[in-house]
C-alpha atoms as a PDB file:
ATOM      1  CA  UNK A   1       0.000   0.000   0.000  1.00  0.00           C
ATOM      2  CA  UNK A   2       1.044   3.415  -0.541  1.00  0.00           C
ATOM      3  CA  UNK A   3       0.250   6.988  -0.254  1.00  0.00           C
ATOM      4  CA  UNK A   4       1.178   8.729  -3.448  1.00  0.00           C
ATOM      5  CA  UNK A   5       3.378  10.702  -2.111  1.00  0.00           C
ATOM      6  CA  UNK A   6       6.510  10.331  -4.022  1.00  0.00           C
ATOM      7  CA  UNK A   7       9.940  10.223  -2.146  1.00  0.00           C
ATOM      8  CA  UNK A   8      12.198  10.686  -4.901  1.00  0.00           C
ATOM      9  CA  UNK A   9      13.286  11.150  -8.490  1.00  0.00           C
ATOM     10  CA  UNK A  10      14.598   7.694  -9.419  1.00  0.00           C
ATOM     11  CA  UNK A  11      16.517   7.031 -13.050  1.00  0.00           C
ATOM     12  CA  UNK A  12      16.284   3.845 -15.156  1.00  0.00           C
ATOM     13  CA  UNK A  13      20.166   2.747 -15.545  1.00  0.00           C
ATOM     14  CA  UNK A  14      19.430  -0.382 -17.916  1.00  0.00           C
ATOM     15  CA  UNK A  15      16.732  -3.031 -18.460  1.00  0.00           C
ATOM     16  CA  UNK A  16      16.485  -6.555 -19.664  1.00  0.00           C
ATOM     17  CA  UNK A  17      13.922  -6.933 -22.337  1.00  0.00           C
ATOM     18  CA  UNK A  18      12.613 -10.208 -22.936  1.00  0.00           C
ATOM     19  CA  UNK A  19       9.744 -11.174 -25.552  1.00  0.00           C
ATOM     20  CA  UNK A  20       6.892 -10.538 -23.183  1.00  0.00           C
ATOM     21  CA  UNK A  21       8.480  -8.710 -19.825  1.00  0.00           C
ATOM     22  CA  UNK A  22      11.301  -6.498 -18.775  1.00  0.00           C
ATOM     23  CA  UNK A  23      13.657  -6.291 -15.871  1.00  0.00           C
ATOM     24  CA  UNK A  24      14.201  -2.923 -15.066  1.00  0.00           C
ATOM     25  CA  UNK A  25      17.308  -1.482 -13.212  1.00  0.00           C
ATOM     26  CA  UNK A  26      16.552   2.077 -11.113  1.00  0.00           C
ATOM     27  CA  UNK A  27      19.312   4.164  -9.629  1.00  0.00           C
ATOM     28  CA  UNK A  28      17.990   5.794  -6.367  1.00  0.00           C
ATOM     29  CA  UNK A  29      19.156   7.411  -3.154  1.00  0.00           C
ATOM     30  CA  UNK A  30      16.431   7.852  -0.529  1.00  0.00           C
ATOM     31  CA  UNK A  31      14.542   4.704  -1.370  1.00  0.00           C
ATOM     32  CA  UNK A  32      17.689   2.634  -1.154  1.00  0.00           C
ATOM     33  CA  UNK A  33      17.613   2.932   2.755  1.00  0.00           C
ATOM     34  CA  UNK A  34      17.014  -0.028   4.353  1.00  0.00           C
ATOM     35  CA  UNK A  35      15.231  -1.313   1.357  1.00  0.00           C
ATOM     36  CA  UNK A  36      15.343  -5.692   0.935  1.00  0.00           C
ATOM     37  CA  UNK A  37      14.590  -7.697  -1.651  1.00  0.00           C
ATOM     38  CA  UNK A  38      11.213  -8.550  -1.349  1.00  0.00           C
ATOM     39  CA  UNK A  39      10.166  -4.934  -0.507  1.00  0.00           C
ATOM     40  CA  UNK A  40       7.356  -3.775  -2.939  1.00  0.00           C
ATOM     41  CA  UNK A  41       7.968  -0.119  -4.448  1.00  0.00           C
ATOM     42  CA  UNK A  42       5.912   2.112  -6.628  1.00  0.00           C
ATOM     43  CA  UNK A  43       7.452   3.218  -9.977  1.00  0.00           C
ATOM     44  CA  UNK A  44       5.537   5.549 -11.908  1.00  0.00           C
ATOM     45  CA  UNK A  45       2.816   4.459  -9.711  1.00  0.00           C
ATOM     46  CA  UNK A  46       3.390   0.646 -10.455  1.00  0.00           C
ATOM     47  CA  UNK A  47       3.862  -1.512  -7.453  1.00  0.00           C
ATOM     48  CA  UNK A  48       6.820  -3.935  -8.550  1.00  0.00           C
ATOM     49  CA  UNK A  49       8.779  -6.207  -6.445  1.00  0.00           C
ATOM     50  CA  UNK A  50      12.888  -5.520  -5.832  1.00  0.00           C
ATOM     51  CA  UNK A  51      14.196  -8.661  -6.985  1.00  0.00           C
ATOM     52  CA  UNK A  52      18.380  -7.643  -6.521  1.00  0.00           C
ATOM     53  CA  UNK A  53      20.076  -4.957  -4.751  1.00  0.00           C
ATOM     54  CA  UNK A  54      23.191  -3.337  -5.597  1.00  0.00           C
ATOM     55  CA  UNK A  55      24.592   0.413  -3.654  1.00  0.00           C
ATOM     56  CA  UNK A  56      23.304   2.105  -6.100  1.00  0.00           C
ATOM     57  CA  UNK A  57      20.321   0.748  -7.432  1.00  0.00           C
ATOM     58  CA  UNK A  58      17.718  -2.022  -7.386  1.00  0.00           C
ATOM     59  CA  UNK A  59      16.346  -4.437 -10.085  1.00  0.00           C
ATOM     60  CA  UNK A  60      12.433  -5.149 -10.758  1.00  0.00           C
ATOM     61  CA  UNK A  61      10.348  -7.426 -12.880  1.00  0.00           C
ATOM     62  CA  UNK A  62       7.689  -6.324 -15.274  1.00  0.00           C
ATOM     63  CA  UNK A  63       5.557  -9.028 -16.246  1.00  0.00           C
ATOM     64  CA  UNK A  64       3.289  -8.931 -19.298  1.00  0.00           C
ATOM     65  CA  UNK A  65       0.042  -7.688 -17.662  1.00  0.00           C
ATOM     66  CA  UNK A  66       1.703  -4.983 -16.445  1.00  0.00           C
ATOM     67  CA  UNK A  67       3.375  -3.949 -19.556  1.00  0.00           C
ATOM     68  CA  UNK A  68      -0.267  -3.951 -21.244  1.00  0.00           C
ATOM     69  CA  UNK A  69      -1.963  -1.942 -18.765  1.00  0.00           C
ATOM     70  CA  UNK A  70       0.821   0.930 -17.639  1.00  0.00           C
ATOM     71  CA  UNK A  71       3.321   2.927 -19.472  1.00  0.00           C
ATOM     72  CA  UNK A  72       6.225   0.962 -17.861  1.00  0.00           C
ATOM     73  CA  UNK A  73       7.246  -0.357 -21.625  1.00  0.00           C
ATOM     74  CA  UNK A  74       7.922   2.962 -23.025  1.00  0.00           C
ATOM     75  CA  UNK A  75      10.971   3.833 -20.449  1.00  0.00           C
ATOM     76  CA  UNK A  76      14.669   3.677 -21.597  1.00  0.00           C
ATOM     77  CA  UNK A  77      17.857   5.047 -20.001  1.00  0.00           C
ATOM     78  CA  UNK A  78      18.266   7.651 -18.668  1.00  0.00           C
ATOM     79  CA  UNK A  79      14.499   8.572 -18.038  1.00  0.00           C
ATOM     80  CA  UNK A  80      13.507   9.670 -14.411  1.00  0.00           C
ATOM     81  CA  UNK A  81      10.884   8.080 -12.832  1.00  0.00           C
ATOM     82  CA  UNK A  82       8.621   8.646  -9.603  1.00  0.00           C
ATOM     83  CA  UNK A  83       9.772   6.146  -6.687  1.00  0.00           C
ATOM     84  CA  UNK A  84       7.872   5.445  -3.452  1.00  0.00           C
ATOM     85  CA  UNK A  85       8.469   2.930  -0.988  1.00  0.00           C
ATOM     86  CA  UNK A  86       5.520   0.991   1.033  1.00  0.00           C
ATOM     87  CA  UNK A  87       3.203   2.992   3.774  1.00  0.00           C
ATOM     88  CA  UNK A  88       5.452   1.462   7.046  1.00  0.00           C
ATOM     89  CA  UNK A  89       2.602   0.592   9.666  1.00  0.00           C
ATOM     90  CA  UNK A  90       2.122   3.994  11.677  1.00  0.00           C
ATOM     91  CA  UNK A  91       3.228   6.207   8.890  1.00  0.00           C
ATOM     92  CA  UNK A  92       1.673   9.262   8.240  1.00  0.00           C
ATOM     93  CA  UNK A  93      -0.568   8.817   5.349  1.00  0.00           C
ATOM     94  CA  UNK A  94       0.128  12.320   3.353  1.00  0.00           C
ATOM     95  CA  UNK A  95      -1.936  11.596   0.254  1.00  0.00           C
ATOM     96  CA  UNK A  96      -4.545   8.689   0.000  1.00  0.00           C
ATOM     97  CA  UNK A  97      -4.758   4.901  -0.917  1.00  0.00           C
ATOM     98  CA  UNK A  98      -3.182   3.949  -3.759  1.00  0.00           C
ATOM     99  CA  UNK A  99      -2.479   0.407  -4.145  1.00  0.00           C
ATOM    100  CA  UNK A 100      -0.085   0.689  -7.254  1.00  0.00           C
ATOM    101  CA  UNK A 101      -2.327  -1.404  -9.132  1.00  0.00           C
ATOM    102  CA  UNK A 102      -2.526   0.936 -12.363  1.00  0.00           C
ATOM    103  CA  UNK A 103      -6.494   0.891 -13.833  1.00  0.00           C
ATOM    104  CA  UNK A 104      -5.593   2.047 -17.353  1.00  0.00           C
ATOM    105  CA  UNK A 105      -3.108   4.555 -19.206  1.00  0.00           C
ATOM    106  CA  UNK A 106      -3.920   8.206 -20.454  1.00  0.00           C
ATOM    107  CA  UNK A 107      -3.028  10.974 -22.545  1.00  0.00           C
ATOM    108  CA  UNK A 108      -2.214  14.582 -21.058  1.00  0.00           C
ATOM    109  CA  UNK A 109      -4.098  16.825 -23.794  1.00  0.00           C
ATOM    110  CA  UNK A 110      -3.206  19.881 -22.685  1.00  0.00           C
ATOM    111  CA  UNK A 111      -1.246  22.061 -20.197  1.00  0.00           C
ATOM    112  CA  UNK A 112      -1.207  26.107 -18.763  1.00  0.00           C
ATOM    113  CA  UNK A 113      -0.225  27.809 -16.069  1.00  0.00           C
ATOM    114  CA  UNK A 114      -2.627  29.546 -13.127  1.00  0.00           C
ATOM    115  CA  UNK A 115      -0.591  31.352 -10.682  1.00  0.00           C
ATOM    116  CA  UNK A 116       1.778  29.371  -9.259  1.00  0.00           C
ATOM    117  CA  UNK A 117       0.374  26.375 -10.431  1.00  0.00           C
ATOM    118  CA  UNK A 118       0.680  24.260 -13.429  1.00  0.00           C
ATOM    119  CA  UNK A 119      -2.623  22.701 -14.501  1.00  0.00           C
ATOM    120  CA  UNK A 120      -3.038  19.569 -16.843  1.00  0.00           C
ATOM    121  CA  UNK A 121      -5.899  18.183 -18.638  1.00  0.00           C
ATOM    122  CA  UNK A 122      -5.459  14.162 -18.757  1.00  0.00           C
ATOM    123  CA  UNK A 123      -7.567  11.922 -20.493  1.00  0.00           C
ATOM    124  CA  UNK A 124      -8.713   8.915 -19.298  1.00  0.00           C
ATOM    125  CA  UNK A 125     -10.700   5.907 -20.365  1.00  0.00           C
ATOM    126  CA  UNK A 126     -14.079   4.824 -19.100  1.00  0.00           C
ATOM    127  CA  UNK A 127     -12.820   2.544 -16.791  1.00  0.00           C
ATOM    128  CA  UNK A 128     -11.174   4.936 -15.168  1.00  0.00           C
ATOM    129  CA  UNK A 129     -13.125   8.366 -15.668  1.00  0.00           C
ATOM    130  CA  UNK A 130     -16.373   6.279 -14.135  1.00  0.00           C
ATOM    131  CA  UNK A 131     -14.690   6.780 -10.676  1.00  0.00           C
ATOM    132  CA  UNK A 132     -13.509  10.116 -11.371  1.00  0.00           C
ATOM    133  CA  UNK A 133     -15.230  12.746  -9.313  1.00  0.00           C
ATOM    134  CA  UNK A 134     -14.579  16.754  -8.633  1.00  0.00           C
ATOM    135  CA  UNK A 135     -12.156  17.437  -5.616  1.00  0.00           C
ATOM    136  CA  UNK A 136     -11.807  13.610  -5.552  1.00  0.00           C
ATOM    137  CA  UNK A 137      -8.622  12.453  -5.433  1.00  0.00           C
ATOM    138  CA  UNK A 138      -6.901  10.105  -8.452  1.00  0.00           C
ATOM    139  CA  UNK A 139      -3.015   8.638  -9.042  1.00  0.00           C
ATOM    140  CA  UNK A 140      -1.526   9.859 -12.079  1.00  0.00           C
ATOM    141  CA  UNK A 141       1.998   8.093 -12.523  1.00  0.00           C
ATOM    142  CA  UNK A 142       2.014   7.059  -8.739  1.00  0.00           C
ATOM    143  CA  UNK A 143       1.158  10.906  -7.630  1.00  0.00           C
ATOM    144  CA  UNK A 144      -1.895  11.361  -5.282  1.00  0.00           C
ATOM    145  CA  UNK A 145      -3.194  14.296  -6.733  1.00  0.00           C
ATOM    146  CA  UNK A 146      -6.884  16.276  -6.153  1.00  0.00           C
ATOM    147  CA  UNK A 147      -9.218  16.661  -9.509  1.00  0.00           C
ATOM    148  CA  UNK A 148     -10.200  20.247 -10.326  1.00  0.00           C
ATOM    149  CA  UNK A 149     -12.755  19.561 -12.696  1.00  0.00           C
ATOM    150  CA  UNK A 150     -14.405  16.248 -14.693  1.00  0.00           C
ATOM    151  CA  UNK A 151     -15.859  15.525 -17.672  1.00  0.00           C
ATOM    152  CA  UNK A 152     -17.198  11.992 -19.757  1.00  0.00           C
ATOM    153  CA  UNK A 153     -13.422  11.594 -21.097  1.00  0.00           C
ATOM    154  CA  UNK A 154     -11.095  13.713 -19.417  1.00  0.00           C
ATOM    155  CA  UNK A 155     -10.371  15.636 -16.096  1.00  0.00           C
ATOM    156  CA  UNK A 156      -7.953  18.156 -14.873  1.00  0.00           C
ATOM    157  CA  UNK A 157      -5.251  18.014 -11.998  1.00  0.00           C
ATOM    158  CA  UNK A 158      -3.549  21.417 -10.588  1.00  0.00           C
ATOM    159  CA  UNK A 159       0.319  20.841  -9.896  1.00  0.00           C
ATOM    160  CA  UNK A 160       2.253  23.176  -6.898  1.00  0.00           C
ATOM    161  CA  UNK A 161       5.494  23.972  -7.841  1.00  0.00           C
ATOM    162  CA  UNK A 162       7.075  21.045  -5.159  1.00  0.00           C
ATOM    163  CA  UNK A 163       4.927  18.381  -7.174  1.00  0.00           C
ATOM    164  CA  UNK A 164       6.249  19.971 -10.544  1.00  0.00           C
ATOM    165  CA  UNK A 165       9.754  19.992  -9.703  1.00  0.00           C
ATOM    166  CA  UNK A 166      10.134  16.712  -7.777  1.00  0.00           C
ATOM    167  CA  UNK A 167       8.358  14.008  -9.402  1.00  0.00           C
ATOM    168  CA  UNK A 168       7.902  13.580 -13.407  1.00  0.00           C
ATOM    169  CA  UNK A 169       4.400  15.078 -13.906  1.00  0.00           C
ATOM    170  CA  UNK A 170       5.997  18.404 -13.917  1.00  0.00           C
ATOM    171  CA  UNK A 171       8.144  17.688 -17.028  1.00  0.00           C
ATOM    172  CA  UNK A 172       5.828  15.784 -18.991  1.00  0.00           C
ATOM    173  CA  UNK A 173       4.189  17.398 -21.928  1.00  0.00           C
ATOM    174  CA  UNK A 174       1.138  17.369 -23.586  1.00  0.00           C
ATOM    175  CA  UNK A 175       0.813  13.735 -25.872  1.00  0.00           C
ATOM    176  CA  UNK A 176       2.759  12.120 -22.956  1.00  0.00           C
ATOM    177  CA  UNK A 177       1.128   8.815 -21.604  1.00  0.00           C
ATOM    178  CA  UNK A 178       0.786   8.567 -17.860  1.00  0.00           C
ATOM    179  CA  UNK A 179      -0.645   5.512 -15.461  1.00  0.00           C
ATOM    180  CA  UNK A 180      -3.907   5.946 -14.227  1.00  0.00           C
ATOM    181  CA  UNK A 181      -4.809   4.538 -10.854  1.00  0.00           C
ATOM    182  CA  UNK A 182      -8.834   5.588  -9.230  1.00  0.00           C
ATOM    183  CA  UNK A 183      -9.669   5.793  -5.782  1.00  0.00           C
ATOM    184  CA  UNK A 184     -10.267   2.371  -4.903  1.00  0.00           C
ATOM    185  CA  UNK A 185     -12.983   3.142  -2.427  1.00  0.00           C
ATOM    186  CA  UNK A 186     -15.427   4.343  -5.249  1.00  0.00           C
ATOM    187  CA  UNK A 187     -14.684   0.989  -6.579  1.00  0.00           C
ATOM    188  CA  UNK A 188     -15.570  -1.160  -3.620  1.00  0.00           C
ATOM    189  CA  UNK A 189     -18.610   1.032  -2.988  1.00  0.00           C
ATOM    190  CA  UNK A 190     -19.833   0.471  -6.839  1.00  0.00           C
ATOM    191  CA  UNK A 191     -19.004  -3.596  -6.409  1.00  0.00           C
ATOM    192  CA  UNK A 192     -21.114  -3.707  -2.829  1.00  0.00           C
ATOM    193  CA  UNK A 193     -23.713  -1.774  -4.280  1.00  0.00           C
ATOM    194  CA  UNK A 194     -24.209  -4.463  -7.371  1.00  0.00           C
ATOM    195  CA  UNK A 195     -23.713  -7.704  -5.766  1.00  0.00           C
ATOM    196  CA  UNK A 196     -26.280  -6.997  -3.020  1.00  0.00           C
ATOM    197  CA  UNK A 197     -28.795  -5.305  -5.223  1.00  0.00           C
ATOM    198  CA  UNK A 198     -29.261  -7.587  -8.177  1.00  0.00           C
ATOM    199  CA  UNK A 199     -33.011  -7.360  -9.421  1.00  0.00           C
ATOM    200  CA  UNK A 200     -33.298 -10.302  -9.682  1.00  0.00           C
ATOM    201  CA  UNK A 201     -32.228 -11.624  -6.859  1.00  0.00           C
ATOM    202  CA  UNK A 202     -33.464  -9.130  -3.738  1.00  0.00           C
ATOM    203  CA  UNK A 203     -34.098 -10.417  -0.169  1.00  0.00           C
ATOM    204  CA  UNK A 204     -37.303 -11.542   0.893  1.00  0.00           C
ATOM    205  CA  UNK A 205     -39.194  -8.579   1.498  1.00  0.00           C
ATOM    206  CA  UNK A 206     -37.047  -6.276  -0.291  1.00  0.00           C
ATOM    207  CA  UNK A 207     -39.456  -3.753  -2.076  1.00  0.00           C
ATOM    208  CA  UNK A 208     -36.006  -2.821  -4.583  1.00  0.00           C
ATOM    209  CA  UNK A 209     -36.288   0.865  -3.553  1.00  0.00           C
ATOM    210  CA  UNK A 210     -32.543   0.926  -3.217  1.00  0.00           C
ATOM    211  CA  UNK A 211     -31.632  -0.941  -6.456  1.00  0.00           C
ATOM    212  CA  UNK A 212     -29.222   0.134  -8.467  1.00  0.00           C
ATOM    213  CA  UNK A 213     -30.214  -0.443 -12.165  1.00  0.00           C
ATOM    214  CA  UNK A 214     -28.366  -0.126 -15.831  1.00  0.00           C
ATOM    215  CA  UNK A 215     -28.711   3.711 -16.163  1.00  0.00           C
ATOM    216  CA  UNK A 216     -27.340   4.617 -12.300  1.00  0.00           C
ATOM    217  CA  UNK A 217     -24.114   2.020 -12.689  1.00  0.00           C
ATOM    218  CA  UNK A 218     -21.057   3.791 -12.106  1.00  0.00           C
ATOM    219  CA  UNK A 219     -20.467   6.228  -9.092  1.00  0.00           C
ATOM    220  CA  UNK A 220     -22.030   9.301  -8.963  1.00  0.00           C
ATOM    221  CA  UNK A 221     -22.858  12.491  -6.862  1.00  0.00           C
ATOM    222  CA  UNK A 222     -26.801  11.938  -7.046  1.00  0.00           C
ATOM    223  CA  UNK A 223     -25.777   8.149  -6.825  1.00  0.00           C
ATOM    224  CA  UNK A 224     -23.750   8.489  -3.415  1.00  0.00           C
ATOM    225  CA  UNK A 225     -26.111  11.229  -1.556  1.00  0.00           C
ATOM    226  CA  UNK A 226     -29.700   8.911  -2.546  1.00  0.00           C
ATOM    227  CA  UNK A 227     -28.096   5.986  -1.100  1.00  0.00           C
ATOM    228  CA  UNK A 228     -26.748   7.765   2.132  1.00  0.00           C
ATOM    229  CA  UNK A 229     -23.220   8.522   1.763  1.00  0.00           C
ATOM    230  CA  UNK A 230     -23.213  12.213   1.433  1.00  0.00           C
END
């Protein structure tokens, strides 16, 4: 589990590419303390498994569902990377849940700047964008970040300088590809909501008030405050 929160700027130093997989090889300096094989760590939001250690730098395995569903294929040398090791037990949780299991890849469209801030319009497929929601909060490459606004294919994220200078979001341009990771409580709600409220299937003496059906799938404002939540 982790917090999106990155802890430092890693760099890829070499890979192994295989026909379906890749072994990746990051150089880092704060995340190499005390870190073991074994340890999980977040790379670009990716939760892989350190497989070797050297001083320097640590080795990871990409297997071939991950190279589908994240950008993780696209990296070479020399490219920087966001690095974040595991929430210890009693650490301060700065951002939100993020499990580092990436939902789906998008596309930043566009980019300007507001003040201090730099703002970035990422789009997103339905998968993902279904759990979206204004002032909700969303991992974009393994950054916990807070949505400014939403729309049926696309949303926007606000950057302070700190987030723009320390972790890769801040140097990525419009037609990059980032990994996508929604709040995973908006997914368990959705799930709990559809497995105990099939039509078909109510409790005796259920009158199906509170049934979800086809047209309010997917979590919503109106959805969350008629069932209770808000």
């Amino acid at each position: 589990m982790f917090t999106g929160i990155v802890e430092e700027l890693g760099e890829i130093s070499g890979q192994q590419r295989a026909k379906d997989s890749i072994a990746l090889v990051i150089k880092g300096k704060k995340v190499m303390e005390n870190l073991k094989e074994g340890d999980s760590i977040a790379v670009n939001g990716v939760c892989l498994t350190v497989s070797s250690i050297s001083s320097t730098a640590f080795c990871a395995d990409v297997m071939p569902e991950t190279l589908r569903k994240t950008n993780l294929h696209e990296l070479k040398s020399g490219d920087k990377v966001n690095l974040e090791r595991a929430l210890p037990v009693g650490g301060r949780l700065g951002g939100h849940f993020v499990s580092g299991h990436i939902d789906g890849t998008g596309t930043i469209l566009t980019e300007k700047r507001e003040g201090n801030a730099q703002v970035k319009r990422i789009s997103a497929p339905h998968q993902v964008i279904r759990y979206v929601v204004e002032k909700g909060s969303i991992a974009v490459d393994g950054i916990s970040l807070t949505v400014v606004d939403v729309d049926n294919s696309s949303f926007s994220v606000s950057l302070i300088p700190h987030t723009a200078k320390f972790s890769t979001l801040g140097y990525k341009k419009p037609g990059d590809k980032v990994n996508l990771e929604a709040d995973m409580l908006a997914k368990y709600i959705e799930k709990f909501f559809l497995n105990t409220n099939e039509k078909n299937n109510l409790p005796a003496g259920h009158n199906g008030d509170d049934v979800i059906t086809k047209e309010e799938e997917g979590i919503t404002y109106t959805l969350l405050k008629n069932k209770g939540f808000l």
